[in-house]
PDB file of N, CA and C in Angstrom:
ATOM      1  N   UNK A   1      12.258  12.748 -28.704  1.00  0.00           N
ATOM      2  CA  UNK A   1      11.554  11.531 -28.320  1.00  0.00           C
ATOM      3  C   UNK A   1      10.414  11.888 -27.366  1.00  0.00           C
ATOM      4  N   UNK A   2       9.585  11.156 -27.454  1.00  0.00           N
ATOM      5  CA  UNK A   2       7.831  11.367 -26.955  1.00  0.00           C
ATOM      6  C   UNK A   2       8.370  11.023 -25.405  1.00  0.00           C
ATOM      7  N   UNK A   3       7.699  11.618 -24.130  1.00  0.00           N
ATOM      8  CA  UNK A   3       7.585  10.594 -23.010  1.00  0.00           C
ATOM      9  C   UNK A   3       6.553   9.741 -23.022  1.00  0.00           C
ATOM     10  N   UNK A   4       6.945   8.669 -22.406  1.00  0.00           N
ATOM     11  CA  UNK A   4       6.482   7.653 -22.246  1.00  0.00           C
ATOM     12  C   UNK A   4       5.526   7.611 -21.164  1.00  0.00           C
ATOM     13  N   UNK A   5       4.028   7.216 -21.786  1.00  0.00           N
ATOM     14  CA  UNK A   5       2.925   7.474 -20.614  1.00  0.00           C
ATOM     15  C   UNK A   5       3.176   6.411 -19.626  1.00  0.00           C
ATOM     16  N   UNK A   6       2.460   6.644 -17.845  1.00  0.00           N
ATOM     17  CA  UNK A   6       3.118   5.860 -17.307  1.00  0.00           C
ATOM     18  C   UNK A   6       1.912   4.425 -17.488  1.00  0.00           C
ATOM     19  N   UNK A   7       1.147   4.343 -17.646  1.00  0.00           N
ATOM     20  CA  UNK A   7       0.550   3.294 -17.869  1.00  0.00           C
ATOM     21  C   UNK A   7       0.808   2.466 -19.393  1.00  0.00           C
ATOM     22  N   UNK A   8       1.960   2.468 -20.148  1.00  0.00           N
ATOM     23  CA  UNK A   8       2.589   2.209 -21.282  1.00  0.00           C
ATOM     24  C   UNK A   8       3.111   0.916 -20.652  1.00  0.00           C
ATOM     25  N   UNK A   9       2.428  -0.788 -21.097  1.00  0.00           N
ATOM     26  CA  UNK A   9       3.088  -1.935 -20.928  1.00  0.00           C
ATOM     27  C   UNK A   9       4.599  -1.817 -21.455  1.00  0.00           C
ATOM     28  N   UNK A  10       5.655  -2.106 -20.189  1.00  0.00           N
ATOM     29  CA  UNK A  10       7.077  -2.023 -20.966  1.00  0.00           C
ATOM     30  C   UNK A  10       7.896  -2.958 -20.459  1.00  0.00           C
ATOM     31  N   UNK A  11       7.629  -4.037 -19.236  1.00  0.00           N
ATOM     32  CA  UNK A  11       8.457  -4.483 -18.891  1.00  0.00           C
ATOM     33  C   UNK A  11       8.055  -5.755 -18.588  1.00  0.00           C
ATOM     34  N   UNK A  12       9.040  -7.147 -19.253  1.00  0.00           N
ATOM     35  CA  UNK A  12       8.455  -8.330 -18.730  1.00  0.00           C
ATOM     36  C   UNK A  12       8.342  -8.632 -17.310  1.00  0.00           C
ATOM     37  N   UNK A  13       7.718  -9.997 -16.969  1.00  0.00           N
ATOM     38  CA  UNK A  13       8.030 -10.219 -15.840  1.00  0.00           C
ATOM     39  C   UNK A  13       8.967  -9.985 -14.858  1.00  0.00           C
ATOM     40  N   UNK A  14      10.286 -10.213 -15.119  1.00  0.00           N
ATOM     41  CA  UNK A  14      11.513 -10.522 -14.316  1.00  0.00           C
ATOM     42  C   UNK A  14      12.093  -8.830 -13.833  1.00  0.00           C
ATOM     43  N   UNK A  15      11.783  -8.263 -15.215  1.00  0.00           N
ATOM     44  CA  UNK A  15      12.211  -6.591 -14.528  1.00  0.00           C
ATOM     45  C   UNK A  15      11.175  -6.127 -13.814  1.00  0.00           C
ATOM     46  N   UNK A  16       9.707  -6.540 -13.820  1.00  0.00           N
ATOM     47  CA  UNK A  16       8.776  -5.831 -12.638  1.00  0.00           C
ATOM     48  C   UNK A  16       9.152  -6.421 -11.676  1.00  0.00           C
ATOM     49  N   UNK A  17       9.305  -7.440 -11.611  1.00  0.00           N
ATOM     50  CA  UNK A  17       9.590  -8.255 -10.330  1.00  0.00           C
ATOM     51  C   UNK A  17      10.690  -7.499  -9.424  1.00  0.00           C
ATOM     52  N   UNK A  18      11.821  -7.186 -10.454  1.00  0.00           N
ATOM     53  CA  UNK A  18      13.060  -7.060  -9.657  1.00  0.00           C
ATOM     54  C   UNK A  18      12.790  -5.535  -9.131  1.00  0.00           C
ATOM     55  N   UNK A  19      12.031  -4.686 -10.374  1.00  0.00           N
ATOM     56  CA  UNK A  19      11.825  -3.182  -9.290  1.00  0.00           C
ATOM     57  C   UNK A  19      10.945  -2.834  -8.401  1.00  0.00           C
ATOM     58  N   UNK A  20       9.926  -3.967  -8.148  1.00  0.00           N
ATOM     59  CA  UNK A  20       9.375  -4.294  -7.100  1.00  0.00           C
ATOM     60  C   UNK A  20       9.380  -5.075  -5.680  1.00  0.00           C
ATOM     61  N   UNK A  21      11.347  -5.264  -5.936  1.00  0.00           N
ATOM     62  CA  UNK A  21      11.803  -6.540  -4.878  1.00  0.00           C
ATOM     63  C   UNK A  21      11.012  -7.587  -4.583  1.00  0.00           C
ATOM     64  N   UNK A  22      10.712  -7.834  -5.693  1.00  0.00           N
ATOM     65  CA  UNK A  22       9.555  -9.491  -5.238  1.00  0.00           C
ATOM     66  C   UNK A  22       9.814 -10.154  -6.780  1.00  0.00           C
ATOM     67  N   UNK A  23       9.290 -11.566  -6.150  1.00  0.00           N
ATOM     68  CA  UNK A  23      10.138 -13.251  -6.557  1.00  0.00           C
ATOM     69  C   UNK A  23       8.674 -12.651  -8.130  1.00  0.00           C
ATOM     70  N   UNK A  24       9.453 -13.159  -9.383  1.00  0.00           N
ATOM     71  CA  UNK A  24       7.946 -13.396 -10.600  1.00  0.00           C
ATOM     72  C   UNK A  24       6.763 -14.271 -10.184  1.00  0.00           C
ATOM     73  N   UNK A  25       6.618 -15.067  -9.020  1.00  0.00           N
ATOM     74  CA  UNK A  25       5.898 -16.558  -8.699  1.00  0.00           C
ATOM     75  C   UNK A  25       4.787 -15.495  -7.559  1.00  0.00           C
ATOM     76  N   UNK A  26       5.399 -14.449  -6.863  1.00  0.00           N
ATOM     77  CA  UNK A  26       4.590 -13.385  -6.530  1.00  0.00           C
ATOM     78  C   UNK A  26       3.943 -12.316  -6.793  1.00  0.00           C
ATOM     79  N   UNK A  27       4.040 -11.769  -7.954  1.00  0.00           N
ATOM     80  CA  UNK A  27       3.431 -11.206  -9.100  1.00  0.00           C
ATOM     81  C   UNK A  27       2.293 -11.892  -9.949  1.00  0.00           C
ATOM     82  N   UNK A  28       2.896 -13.396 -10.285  1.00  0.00           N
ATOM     83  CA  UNK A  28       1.192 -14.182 -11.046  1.00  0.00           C
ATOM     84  C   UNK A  28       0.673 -14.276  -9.335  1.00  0.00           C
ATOM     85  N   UNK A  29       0.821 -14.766  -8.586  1.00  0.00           N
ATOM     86  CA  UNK A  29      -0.508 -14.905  -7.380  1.00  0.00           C
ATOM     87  C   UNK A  29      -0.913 -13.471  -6.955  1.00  0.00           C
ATOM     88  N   UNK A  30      -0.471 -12.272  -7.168  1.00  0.00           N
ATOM     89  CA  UNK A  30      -1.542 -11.201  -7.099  1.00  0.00           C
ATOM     90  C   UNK A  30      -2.160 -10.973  -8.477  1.00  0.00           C
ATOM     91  N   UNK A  31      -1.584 -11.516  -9.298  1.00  0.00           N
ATOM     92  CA  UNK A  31      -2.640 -11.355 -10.444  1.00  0.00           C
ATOM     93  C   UNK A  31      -3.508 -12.327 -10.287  1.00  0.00           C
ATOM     94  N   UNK A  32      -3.288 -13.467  -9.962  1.00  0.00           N
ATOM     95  CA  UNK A  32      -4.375 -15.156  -9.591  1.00  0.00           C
ATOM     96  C   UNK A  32      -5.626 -14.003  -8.957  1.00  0.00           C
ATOM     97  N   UNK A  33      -4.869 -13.401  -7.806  1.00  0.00           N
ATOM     98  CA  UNK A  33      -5.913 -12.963  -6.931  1.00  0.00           C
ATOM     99  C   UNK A  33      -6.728 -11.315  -7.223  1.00  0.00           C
ATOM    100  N   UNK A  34      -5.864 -11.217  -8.215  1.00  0.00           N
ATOM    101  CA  UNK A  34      -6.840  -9.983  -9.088  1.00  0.00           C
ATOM    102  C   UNK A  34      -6.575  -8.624  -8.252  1.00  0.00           C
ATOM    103  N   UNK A  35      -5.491  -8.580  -7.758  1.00  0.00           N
ATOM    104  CA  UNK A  35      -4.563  -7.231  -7.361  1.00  0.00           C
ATOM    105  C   UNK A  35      -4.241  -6.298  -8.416  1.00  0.00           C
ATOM    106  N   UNK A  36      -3.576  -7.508  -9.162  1.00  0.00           N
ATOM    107  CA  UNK A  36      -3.209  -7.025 -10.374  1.00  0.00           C
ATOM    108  C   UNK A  36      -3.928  -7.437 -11.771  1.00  0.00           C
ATOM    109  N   UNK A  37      -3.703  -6.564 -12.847  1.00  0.00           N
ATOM    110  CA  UNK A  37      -4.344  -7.349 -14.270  1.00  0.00           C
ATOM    111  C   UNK A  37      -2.315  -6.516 -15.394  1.00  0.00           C
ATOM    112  N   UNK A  38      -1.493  -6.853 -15.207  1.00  0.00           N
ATOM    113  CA  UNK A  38      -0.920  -6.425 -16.628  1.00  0.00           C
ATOM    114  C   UNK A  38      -1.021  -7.144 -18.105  1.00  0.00           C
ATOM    115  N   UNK A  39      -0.997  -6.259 -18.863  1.00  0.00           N
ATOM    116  CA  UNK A  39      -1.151  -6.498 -20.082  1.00  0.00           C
ATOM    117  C   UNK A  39      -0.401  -6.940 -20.739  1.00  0.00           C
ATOM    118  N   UNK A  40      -1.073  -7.864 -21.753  1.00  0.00           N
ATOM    119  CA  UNK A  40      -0.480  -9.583 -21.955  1.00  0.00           C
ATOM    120  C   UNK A  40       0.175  -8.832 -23.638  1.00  0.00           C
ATOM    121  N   UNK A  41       0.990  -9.477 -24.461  1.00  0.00           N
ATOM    122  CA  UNK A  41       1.376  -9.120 -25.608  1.00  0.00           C
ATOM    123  C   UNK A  41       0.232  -9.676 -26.591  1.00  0.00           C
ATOM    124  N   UNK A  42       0.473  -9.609 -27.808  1.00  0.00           N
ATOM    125  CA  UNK A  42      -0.099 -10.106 -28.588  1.00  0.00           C
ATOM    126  C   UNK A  42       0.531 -12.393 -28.802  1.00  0.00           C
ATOM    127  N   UNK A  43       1.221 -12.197 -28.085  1.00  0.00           N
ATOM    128  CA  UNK A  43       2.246 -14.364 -27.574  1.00  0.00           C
ATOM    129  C   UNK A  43       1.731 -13.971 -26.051  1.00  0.00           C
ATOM    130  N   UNK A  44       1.087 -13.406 -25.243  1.00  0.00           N
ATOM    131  CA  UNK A  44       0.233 -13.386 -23.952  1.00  0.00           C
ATOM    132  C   UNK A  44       1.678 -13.095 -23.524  1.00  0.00           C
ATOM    133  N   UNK A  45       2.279 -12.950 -23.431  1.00  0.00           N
ATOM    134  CA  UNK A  45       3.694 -12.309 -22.468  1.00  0.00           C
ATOM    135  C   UNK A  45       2.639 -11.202 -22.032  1.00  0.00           C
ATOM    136  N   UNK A  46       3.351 -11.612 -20.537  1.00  0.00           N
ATOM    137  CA  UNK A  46       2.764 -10.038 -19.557  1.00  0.00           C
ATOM    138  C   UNK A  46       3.851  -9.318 -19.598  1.00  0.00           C
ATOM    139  N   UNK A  47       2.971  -8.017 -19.775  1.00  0.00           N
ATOM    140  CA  UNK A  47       3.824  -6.524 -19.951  1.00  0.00           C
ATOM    141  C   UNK A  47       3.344  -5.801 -19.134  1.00  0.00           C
ATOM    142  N   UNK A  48       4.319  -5.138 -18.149  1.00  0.00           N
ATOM    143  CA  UNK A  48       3.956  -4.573 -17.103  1.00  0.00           C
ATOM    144  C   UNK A  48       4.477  -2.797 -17.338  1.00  0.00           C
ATOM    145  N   UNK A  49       3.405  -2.406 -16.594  1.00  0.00           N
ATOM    146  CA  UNK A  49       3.298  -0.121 -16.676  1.00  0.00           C
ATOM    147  C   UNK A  49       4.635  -0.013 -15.472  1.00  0.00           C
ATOM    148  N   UNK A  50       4.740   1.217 -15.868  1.00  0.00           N
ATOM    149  CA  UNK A  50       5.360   2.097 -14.124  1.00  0.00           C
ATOM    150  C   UNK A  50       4.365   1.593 -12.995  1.00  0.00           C
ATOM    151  N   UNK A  51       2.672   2.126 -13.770  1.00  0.00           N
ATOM    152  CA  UNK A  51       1.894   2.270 -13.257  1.00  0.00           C
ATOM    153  C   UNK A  51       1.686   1.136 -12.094  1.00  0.00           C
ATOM    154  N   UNK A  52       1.901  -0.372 -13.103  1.00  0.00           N
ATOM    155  CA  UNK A  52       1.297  -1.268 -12.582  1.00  0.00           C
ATOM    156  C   UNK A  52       2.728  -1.562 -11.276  1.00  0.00           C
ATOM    157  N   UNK A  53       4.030  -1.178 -11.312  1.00  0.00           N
ATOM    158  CA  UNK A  53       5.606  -1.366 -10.836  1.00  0.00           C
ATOM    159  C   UNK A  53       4.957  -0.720  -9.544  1.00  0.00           C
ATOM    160  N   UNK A  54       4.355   0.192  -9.366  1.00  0.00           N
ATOM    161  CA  UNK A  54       4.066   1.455  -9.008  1.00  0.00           C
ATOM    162  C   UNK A  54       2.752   0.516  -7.618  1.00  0.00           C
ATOM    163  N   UNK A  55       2.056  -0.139  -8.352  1.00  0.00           N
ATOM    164  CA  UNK A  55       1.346  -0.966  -7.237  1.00  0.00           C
ATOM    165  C   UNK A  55       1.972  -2.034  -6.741  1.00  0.00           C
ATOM    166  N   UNK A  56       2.900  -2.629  -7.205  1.00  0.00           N
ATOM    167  CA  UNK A  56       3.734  -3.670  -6.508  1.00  0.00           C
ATOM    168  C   UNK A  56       4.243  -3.102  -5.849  1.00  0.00           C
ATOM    169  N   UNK A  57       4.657  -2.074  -5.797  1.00  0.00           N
ATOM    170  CA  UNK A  57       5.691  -1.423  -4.136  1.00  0.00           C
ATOM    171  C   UNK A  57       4.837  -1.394  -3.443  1.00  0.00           C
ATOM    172  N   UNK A  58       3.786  -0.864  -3.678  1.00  0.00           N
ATOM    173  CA  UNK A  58       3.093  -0.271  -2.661  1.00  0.00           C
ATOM    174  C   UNK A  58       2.110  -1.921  -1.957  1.00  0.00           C
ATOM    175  N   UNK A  59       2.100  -2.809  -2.662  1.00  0.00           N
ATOM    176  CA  UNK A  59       1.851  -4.015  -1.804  1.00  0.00           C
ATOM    177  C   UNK A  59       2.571  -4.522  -0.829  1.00  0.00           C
ATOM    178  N   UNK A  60       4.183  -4.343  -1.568  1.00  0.00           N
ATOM    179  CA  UNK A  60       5.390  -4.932  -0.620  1.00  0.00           C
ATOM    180  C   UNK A  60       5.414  -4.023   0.564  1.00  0.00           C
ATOM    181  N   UNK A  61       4.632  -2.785   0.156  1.00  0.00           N
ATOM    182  CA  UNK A  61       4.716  -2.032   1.758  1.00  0.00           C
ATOM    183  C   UNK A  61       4.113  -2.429   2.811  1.00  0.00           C
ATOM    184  N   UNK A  62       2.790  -2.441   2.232  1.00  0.00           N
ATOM    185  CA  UNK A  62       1.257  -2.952   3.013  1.00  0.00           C
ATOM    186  C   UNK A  62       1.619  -4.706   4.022  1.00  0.00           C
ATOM    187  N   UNK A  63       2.351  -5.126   2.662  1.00  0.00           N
ATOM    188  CA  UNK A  63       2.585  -6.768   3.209  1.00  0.00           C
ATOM    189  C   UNK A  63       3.931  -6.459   4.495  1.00  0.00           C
ATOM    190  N   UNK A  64       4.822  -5.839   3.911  1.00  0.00           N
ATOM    191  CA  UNK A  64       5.961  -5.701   5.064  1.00  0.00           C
ATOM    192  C   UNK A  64       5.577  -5.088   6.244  1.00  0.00           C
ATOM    193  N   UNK A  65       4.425  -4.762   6.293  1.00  0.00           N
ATOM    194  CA  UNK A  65       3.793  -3.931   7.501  1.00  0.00           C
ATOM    195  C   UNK A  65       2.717  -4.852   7.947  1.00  0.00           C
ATOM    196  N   UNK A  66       2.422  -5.999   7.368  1.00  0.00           N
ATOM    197  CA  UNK A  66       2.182  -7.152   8.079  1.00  0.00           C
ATOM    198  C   UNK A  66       0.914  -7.307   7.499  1.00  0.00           C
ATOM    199  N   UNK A  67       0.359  -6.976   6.442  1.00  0.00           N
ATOM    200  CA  UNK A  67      -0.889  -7.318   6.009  1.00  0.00           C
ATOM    201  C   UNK A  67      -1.145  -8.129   5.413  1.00  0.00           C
ATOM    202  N   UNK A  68      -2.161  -8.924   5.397  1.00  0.00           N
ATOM    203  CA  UNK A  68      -2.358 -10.155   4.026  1.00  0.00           C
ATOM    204  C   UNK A  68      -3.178  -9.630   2.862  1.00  0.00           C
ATOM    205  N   UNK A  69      -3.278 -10.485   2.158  1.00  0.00           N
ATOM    206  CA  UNK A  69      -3.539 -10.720   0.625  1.00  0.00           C
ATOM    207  C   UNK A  69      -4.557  -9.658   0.521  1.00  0.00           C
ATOM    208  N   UNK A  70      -5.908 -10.447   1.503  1.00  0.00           N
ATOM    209  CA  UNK A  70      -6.930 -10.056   1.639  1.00  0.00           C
ATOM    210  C   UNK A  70      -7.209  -8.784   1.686  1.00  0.00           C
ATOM    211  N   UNK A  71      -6.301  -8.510   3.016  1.00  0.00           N
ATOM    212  CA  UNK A  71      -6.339  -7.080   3.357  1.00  0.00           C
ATOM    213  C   UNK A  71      -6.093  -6.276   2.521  1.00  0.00           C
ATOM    214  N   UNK A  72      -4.620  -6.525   1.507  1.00  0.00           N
ATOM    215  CA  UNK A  72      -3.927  -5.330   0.288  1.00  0.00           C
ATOM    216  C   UNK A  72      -4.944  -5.575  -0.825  1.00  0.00           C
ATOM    217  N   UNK A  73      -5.557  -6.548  -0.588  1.00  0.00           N
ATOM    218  CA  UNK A  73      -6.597  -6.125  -1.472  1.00  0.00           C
ATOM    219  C   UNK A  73      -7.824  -5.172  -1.296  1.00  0.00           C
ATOM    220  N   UNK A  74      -8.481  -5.470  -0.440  1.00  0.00           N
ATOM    221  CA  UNK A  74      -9.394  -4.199   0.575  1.00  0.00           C
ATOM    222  C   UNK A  74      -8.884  -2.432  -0.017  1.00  0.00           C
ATOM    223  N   UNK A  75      -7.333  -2.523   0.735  1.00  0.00           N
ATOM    224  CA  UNK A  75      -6.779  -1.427   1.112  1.00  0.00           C
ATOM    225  C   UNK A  75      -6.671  -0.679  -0.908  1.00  0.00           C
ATOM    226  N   UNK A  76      -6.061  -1.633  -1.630  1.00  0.00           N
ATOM    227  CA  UNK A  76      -6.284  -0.926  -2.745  1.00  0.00           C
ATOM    228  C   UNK A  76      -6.998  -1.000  -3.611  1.00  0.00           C
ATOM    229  N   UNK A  77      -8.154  -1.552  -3.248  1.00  0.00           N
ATOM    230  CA  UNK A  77      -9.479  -1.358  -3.806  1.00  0.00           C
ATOM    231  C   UNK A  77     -10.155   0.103  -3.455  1.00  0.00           C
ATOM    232  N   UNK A  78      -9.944   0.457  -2.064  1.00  0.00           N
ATOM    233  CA  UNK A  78     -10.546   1.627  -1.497  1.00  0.00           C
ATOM    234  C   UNK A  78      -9.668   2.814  -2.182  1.00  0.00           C
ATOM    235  N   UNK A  79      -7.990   2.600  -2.166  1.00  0.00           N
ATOM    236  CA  UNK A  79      -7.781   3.763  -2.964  1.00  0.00           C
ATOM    237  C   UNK A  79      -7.640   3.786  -4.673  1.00  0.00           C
ATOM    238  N   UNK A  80      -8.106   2.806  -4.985  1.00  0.00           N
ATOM    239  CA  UNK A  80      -8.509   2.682  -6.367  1.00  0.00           C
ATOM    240  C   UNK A  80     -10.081   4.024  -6.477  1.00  0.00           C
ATOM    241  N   UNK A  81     -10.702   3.107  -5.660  1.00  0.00           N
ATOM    242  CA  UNK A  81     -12.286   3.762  -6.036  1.00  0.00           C
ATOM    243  C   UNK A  81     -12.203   5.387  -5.069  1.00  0.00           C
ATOM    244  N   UNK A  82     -11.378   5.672  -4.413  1.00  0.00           N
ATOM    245  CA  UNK A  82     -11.059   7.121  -3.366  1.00  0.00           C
ATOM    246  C   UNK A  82     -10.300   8.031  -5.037  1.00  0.00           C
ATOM    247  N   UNK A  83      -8.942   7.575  -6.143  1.00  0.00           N
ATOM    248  CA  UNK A  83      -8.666   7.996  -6.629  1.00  0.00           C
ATOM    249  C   UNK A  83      -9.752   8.481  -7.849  1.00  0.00           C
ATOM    250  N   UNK A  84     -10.710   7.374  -8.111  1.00  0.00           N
ATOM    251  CA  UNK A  84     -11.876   7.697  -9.293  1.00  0.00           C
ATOM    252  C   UNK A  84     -12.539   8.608  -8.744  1.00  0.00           C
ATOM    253  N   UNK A  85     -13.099   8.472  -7.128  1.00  0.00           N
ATOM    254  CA  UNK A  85     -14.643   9.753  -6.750  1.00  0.00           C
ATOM    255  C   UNK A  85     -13.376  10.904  -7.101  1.00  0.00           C
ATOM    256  N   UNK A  86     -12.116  11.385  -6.896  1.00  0.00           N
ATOM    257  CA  UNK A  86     -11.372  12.166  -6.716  1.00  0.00           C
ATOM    258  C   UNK A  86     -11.435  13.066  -8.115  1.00  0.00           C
ATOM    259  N   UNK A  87     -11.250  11.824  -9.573  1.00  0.00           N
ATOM    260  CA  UNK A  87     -11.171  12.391 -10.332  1.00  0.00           C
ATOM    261  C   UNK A  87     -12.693  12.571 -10.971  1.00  0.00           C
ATOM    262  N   UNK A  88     -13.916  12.617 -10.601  1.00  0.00           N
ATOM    263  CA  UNK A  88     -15.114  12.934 -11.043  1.00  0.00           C
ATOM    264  C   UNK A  88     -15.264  14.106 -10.178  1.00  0.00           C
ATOM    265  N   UNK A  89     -14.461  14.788  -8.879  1.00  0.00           N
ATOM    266  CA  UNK A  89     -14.888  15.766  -8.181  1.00  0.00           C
ATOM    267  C   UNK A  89     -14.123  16.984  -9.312  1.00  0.00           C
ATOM    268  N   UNK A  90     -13.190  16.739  -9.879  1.00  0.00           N
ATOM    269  CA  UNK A  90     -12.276  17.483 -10.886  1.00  0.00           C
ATOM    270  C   UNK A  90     -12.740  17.914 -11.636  1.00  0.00           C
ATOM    271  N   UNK A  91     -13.335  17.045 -12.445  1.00  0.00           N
ATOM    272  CA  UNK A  91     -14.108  16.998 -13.492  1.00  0.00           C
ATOM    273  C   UNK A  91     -15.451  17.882 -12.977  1.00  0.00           C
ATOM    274  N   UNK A  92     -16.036  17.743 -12.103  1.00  0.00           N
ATOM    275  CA  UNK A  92     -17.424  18.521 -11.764  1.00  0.00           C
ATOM    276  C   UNK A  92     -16.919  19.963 -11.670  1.00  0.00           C
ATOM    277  N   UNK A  93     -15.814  19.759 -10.609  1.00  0.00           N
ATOM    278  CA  UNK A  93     -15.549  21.151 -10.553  1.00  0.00           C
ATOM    279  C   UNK A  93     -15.032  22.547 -11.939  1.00  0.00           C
ATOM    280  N   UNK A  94     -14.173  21.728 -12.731  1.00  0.00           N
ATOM    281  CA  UNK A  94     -13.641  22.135 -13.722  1.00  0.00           C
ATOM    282  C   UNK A  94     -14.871  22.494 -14.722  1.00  0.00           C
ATOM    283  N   UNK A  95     -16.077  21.587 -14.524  1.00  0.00           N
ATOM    284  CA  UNK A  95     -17.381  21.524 -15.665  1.00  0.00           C
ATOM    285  C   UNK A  95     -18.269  23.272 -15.166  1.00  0.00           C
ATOM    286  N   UNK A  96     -17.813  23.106 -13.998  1.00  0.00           N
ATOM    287  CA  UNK A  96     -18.831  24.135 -12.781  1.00  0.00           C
ATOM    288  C   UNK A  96     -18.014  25.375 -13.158  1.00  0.00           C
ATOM    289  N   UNK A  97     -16.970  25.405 -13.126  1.00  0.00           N
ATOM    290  CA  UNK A  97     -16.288  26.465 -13.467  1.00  0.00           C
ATOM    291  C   UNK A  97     -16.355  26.875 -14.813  1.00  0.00           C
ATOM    292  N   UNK A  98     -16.436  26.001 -15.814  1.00  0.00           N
ATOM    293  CA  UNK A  98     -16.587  27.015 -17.190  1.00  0.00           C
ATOM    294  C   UNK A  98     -17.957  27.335 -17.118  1.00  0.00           C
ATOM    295  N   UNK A  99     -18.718  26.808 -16.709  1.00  0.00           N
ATOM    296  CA  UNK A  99     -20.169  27.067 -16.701  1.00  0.00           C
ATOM    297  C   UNK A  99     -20.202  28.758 -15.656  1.00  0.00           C
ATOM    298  N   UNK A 100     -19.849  28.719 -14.976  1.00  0.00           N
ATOM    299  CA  UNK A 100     -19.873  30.606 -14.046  1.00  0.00           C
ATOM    300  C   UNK A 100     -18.911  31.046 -15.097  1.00  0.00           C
ATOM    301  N   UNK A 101     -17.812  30.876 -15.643  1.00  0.00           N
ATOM    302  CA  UNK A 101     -17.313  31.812 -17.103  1.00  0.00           C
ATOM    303  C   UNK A 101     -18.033  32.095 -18.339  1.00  0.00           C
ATOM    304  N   UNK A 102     -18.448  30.917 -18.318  1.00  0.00           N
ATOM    305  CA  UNK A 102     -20.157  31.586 -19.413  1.00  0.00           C
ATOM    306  C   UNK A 102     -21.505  32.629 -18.868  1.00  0.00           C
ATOM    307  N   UNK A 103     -21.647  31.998 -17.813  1.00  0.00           N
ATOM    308  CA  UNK A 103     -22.502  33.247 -17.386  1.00  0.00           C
ATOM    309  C   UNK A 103     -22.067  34.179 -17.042  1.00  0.00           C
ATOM    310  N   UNK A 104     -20.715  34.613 -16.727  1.00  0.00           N
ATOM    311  CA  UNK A 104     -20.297  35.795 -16.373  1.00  0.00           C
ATOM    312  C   UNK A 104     -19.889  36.484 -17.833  1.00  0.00           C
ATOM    313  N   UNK A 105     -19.488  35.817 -19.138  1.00  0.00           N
ATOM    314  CA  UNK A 105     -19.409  36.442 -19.648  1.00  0.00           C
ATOM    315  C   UNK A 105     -20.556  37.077 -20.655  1.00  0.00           C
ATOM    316  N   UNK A 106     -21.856  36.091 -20.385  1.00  0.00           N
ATOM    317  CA  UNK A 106     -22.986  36.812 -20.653  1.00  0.00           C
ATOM    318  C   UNK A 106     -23.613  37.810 -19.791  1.00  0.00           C
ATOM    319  N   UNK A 107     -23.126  38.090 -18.978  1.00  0.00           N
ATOM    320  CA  UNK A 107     -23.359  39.148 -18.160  1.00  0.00           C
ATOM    321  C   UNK A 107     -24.143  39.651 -17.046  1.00  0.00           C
TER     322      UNK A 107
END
């Protein structure tokens, strides 16, 4: 059997909810508020990733540490766009590096 990528919609509402210790009625208001986006079925049932399970903890952290909406939104917006410059520095570097293996192997 294949693993399962973690951004693979797999779980309705009620099981993200529950492995995220938070109520389903708190899950649509961070999606209202565009925290979240999971992916709807083809009957719009939301289907939720690890990935997306994976940002609900990490809200319930931010919030249990006393932050609002606003703020967990801020906060993972910045490491949204900190994880993208991260993966274009990869990518440059990895591009930079075959590029000195070509010239080194032209000599």
């Amino acid at each position: 059997m294949a693993e399962r990528d973690s951004a693979t919609p797999v779980y309705g509402i009620a099981v993200a909810a529950e492995l995220a210790d938070m109520n389903a009625a708190s899950l649509r208001l961070l999606e209202q508020k565009g925290l979240l986006t999971p992916a709807r079925s083809d009957g719009g049932t939301r289907r939720y990733s690890d990935d997306d399970v994976a940002r609900l903890q990490r809200v319930a952290r931010l919030r249990d540490e006393g932050m609002n909406i606003a703020g967990i939104g801020r906060v993972l917006a910045l490491e949204d766009e900190n994880a993208g410059l991260r993966g274009e520095l990869e990518a440059e570097r990895a591009e930079s590096e075959a590029l000195r293996q070509r010239e080194a192997e032209r000599g």
